[in-house]
Protein backbone atom coordinates (compact mmCIF):
# COMPACT_ATOMS: atom_id res chain seq x y z
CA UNK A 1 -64.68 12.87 156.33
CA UNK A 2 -63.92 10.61 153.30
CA UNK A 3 -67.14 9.59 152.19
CA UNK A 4 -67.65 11.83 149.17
CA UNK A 5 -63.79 10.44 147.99
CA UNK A 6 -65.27 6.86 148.10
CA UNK A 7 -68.67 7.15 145.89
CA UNK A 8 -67.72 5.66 142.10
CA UNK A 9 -66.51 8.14 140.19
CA UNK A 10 -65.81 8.29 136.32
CA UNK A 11 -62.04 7.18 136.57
CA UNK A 12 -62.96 4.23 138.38
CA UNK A 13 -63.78 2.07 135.44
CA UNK A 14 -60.79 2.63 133.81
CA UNK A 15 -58.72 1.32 136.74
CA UNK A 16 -60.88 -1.34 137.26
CA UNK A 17 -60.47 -2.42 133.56
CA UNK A 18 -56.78 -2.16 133.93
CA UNK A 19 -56.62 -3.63 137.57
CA UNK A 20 -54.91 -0.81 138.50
CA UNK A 21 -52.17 -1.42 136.06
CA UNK A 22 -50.52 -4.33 138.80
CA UNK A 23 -50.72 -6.93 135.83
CA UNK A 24 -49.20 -4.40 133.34
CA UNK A 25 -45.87 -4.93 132.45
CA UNK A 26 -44.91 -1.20 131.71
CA UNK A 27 -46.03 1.54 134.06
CA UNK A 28 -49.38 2.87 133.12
CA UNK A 29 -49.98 6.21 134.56
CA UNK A 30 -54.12 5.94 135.75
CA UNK A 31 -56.02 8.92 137.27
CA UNK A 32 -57.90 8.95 140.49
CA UNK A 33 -58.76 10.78 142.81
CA UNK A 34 -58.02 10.74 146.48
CA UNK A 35 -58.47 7.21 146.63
CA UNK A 36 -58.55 4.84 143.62
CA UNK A 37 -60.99 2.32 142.52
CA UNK A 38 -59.45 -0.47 144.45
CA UNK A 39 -59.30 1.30 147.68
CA UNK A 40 -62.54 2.16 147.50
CA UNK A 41 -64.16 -1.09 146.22
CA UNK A 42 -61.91 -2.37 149.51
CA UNK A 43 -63.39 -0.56 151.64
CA UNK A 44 -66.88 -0.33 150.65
CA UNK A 45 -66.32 -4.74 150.89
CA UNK A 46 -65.14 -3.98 154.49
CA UNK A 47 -68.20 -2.42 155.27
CA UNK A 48 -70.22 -5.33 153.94
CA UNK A 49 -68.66 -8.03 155.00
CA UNK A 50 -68.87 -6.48 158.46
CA UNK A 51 -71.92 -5.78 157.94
CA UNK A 52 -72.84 -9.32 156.99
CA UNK A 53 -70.50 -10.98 159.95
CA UNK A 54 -72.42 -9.34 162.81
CA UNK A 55 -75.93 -10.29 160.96
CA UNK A 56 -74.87 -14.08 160.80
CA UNK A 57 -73.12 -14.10 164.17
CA UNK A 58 -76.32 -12.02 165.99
CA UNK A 59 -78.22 -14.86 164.18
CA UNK A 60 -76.68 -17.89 165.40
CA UNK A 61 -76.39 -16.24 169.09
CA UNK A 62 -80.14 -16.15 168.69
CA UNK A 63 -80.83 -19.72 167.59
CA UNK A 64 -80.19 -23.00 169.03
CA UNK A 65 -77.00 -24.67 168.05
CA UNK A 66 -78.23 -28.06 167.48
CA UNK A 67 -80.49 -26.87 164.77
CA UNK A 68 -79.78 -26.97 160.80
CA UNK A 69 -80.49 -23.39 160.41
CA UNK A 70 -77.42 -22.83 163.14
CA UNK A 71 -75.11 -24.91 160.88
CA UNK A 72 -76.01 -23.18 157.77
CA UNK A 73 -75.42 -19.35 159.48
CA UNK A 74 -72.06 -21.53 160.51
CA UNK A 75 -71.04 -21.89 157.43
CA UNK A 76 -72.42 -18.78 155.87
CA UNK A 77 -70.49 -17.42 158.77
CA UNK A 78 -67.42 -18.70 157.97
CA UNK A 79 -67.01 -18.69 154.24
CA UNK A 80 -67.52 -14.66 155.31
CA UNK A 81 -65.16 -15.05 157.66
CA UNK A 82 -62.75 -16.75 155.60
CA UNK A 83 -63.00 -14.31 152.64
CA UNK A 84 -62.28 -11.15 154.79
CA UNK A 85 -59.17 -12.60 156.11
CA UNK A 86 -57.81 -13.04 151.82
CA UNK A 87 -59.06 -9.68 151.41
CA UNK A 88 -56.76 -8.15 153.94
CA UNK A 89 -53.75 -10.77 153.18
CA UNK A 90 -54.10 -9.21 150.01
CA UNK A 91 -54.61 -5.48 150.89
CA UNK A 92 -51.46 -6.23 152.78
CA UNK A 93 -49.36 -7.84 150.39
CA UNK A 94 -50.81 -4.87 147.88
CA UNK A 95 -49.57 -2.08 150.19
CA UNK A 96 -46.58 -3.22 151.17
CA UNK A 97 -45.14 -4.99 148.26
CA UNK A 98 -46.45 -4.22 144.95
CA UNK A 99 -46.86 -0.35 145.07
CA UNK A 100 -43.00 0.82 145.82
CA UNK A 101 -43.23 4.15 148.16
CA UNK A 102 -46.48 3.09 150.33
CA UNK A 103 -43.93 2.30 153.85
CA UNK A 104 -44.29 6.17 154.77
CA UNK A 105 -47.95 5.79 155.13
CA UNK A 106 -47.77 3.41 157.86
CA UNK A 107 -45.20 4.77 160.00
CA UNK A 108 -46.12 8.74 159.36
CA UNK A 109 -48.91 8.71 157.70
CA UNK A 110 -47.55 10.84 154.98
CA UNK A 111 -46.41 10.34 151.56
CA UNK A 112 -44.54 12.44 149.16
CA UNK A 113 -46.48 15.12 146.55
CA UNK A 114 -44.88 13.16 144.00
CA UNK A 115 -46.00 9.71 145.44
CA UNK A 116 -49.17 11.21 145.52
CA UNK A 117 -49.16 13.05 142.14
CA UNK A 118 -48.37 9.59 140.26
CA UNK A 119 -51.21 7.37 142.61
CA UNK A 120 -53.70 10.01 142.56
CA UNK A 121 -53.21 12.60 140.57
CA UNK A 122 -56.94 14.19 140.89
CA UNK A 123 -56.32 14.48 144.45
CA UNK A 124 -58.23 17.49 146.01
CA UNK A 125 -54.87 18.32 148.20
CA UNK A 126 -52.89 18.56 144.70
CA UNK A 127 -54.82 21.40 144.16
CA UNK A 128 -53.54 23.82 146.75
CA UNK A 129 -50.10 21.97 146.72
CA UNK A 130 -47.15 24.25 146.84
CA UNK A 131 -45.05 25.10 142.80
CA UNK A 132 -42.78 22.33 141.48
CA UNK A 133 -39.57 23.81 142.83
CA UNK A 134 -41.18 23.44 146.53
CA UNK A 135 -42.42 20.20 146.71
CA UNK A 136 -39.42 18.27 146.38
CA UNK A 137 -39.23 17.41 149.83
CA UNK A 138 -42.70 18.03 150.90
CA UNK A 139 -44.92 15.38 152.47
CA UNK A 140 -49.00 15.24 152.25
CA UNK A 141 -51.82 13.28 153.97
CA UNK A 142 -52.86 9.98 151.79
């Protein structure tokens, strides 16, 4: 359902210039849409290196382990392995810690419309949102 929110869009090199505005000292206000350039550079990694796991660890269930070529997909194997784990210590320590507001998401699944106006404000769902005296208390889908 959210593929068409995860190709690159035009926004996205701004963020990515700015890392997001996490090494900014003063709040910089970025635009994206439903998800930002970081979410989906995450996830399109996730894919990858998923991808790439089960083609090394198919490999070496195919080969002999006392062969070179079994230590190398090893490694290769790994180093993968090893660099997915850092990607979701980080995602973690991203969500939880260093974008104030995000807690909702993981216990409703819902944010606020002004959560989600200042993340993403090119968000499809902004769209049909409900006048600025209503949303005040109003939650939407991230």
């Amino acid at each position: 359902l959210w593929n068409r929110h995860s190709l690159p869009s035009r926004e996205d090199g701004e963020w990515l210039a700015r890392l997001g505005g996490y090494l900014s000292k003063k709040p910089i206000h970025l635009r994206s849409g439903k998800f930002n350039a970081g979410q989906k550079g995450f996830m399109w990694l996730t894919l990858a290196f998923a991808a790439a796991l089960t083609i090394t660890g198919l490999w070496m269930a195919a080969t002999d382990s006392q062969t070179a070529t079994f230590r190398i997909w090893l490694a290769v194997h790994g180093i993968l392995a090893a660099i997915t784990v850092l990607m979701i210590v980080a995602h973690i320590y991203l969500s939880l810690f260093a974008v104030p507001g995000t807690w909702p998401v993981l216990f409703r699944g819902l944010v606020s419309r002004e959560w989600l106006a200042h993340h993403h404000p090119d968000d499809p769902s902004l769209k049909t949102a409900l006048t600025p005296a209503d949303t005040s208390n109003e939650d939407t889908r991230d």
